[in-house]
Protein backbone atom coordinates (compact mmCIF):
# COMPACT_ATOMS: atom_id res chain seq x y z
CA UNK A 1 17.06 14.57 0.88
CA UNK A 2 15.74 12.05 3.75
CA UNK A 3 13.26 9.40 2.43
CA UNK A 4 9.59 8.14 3.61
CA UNK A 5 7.94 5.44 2.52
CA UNK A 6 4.39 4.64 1.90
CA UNK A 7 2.37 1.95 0.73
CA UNK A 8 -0.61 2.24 -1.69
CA UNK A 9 -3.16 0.42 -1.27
CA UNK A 10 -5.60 1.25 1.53
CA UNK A 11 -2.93 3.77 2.90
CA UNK A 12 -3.26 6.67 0.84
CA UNK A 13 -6.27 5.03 -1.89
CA UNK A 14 -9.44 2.55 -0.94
CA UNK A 15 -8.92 0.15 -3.94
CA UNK A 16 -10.80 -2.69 -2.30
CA UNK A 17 -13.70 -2.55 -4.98
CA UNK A 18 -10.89 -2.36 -7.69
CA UNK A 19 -8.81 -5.81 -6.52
CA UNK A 20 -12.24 -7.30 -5.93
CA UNK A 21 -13.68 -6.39 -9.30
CA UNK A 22 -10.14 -7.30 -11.33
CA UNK A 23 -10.04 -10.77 -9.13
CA UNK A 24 -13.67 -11.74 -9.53
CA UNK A 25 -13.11 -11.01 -13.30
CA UNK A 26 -10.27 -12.81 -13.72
CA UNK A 27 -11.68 -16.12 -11.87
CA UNK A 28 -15.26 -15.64 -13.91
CA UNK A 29 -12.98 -16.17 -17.14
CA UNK A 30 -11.97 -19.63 -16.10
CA UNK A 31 -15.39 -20.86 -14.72
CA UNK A 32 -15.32 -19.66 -11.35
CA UNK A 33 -17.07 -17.56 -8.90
CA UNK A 34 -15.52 -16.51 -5.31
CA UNK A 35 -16.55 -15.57 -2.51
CA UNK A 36 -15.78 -11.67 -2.70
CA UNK A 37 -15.82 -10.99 1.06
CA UNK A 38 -12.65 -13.29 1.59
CA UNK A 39 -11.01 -11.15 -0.98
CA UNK A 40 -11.53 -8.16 0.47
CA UNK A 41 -10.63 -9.33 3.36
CA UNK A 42 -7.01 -10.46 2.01
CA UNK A 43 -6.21 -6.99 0.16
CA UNK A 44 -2.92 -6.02 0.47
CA UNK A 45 -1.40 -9.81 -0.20
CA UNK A 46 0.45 -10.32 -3.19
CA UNK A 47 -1.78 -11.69 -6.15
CA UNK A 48 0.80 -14.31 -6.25
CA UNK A 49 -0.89 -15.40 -2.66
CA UNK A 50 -4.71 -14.88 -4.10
CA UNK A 51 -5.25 -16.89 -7.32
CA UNK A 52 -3.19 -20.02 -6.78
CA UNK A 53 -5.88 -20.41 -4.01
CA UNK A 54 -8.98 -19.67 -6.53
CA UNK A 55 -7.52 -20.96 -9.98
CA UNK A 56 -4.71 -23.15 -9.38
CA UNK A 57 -4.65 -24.53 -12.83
CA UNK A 58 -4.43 -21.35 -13.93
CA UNK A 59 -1.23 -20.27 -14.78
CA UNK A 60 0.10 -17.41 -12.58
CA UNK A 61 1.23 -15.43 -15.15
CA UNK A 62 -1.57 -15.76 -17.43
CA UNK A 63 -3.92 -15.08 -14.53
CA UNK A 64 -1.93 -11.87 -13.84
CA UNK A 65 -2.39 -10.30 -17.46
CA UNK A 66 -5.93 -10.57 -17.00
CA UNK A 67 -6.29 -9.06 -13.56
CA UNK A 68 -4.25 -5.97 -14.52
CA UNK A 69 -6.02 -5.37 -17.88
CA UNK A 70 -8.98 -5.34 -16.06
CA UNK A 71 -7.90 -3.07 -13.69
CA UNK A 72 -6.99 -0.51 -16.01
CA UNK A 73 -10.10 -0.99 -17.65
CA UNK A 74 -12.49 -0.38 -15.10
CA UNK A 75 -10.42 -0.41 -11.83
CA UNK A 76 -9.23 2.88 -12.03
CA UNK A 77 -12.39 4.74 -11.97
CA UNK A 78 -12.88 2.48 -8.63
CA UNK A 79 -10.32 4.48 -6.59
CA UNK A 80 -10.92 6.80 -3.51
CA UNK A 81 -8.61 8.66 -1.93
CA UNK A 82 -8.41 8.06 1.97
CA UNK A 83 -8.93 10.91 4.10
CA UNK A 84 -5.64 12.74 5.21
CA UNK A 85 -3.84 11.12 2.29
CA UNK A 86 -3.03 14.49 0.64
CA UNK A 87 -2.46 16.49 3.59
CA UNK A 88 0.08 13.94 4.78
CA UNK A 89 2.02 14.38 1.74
CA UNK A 90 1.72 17.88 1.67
CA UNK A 91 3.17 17.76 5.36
CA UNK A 92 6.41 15.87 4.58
CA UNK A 93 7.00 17.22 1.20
CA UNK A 94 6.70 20.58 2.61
CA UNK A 95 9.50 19.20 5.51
CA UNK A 96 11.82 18.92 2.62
CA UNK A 97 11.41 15.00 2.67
CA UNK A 98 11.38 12.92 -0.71
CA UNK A 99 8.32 10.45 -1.11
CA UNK A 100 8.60 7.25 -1.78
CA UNK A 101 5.68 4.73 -2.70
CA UNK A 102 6.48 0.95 -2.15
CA UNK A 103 3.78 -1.46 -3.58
CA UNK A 104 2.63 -5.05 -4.15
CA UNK A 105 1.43 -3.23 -7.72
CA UNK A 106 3.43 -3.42 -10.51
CA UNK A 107 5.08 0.12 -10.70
CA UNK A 108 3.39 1.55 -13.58
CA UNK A 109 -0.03 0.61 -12.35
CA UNK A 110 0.65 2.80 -8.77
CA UNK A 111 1.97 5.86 -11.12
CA UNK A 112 -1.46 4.80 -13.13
CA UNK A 113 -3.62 5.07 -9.51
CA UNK A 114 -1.57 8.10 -8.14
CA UNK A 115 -2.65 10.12 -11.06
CA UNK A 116 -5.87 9.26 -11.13
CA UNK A 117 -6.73 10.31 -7.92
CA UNK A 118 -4.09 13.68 -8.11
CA UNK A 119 -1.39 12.53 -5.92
CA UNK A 120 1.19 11.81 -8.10
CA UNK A 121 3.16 15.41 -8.40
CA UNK A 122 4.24 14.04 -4.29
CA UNK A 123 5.82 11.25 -5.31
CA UNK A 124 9.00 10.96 -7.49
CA UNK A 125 10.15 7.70 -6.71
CA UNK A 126 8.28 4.28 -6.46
CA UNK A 127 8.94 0.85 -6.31
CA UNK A 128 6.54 -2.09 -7.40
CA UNK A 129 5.61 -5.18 -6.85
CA UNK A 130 7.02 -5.63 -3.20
CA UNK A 131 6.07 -7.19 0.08
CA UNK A 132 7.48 -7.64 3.21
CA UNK A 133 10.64 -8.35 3.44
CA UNK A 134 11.23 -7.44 0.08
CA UNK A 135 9.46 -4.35 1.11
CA UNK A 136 12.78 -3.64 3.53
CA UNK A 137 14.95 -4.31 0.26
CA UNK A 138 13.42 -1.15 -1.44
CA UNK A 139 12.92 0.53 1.55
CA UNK A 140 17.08 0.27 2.91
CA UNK A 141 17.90 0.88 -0.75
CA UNK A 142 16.41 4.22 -0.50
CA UNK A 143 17.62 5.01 3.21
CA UNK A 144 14.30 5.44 4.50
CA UNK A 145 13.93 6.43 7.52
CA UNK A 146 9.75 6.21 7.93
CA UNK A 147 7.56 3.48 6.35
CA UNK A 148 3.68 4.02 6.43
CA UNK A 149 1.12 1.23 5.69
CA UNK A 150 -2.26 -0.55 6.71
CA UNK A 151 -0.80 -4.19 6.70
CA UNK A 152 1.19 -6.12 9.19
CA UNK A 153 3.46 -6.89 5.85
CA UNK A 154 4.11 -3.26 5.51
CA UNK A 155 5.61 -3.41 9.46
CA UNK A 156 7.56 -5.94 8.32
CA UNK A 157 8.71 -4.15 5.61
CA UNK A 158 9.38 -1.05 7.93
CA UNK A 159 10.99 -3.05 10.64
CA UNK A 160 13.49 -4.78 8.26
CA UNK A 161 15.08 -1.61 7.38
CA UNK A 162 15.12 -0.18 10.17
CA UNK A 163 12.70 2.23 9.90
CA UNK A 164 10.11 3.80 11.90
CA UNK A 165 6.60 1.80 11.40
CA UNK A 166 3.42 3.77 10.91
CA UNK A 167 0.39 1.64 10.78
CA UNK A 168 -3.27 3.10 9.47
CA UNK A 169 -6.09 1.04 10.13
CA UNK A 170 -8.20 1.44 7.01
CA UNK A 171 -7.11 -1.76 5.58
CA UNK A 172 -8.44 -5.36 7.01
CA UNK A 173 -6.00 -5.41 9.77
CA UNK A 174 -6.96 -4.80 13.02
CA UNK A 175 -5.61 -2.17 15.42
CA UNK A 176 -3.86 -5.02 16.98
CA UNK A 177 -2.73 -7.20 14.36
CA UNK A 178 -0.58 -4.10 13.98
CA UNK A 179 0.70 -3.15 17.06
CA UNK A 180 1.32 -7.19 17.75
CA UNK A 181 3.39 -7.29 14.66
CA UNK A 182 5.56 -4.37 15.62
CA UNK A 183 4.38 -0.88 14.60
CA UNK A 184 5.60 2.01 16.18
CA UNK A 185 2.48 4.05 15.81
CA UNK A 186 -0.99 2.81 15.37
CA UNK A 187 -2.90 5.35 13.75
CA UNK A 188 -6.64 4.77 12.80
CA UNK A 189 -6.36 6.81 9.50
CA UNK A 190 -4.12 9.59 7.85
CA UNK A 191 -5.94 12.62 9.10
CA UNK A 192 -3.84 11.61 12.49
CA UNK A 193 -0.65 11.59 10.63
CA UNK A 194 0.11 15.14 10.87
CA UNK A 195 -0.28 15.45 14.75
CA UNK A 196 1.67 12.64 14.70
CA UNK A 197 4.48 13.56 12.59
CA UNK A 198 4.82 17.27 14.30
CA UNK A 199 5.25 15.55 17.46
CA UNK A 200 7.85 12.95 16.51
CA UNK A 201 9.62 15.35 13.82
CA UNK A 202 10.40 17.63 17.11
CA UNK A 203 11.80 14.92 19.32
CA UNK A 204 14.40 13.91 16.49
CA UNK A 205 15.44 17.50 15.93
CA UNK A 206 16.15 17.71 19.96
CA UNK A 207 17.18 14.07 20.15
């Protein structure tokens, strides 16, 4: 069964309000407040990326079990799903194509998300706690042949292993942070991607 790949966060959910919440939270605990715009503005980085630049006394680790304890707490109820993000599913699933999620989150907290907003009977396979070029790891590991995502990291990661790029724009990237770093398709949100996917699905049958 041929593989596509998508990303989580601010590709098929909005979690903004959930990273923001768990990282303010986590900060809070050690004495510090952050500015929450340049937070959201750096979703989809690794957290590995986010607290050494908030709380770098703070053990990474330790700083980590707090941030996803709060997110299961209260980040869950936090989630929206982004328009189009079912019916794209639906369209490749229905296509006979196996779904793959690739994530910066730790694997059990994207099952955790896909449930709670009903996507999770689309995807059988995921892979956490990935970006970039590790991203391409998973990705060639699986033989995908499509990535979709909202950051240039996820182009990256599509690029790497040789596979097609899809960029959203719902995330903070711009239109043209994503087409500058590669991606084959710019769209500005999921309810695009199955126009999109008709068109390109016929030119590889004929190809």
């Amino acid at each position: 069964m041929t593989v596509i790949g998508f990303d989580l966060d601010m590709t098929l959910v909005d979690s903004a309000d959930a990273i923001v919440d768990a990282v303010a939270h986590t900060c809070r605990a050690y004495g510090v407040d952050i500015d929450e715009h340049a937070v959201r503005a750096g979703v989809g980085l690794p957290l590995e990326r986010v607290f050494p630049d908030y709380i770098p006394e703070v053990p990474y680790a330790e700083a980590l079990e707090l941030y996803r304890a709060r997110y299961l707490s209260h980040g869950l109820a936090m989630q929206v799903l982004l328009p189009g993000a079912r019916e794209a599913l639906e369209t490749v699933v229905a296509d006979g194509w196996r779904v793959l999620v690739v994530s910066a989150k730790k694997d059990s907290h994207v099952r955790a998300v896909l449930e709670e907003v009903g996507l999770s009977g689309y995807v059988p396979d995921i892979v956490g706690e990935r970006f970039a070029e590790t991203k391409s790891d998973a990705l060639r590991d699986a033989g995908a042949r499509v990535y979709v995502g909202d950051h240039v990291g996820d182009v990256v990661g599509a690029r790497g292993a040789g596979a097609v790029a899809v960029a959203v724009a719902t995330g903070p990237t711009s239109r043209e942070a994503l087409a500058h770093a590669g991606a084959d398709v710019v769209l500005d949100d999921l309810t695009g991607f199955a126009g999109w996917w008709r068109g390109w699905s016929e030119q590889e049958e004929s190809a």
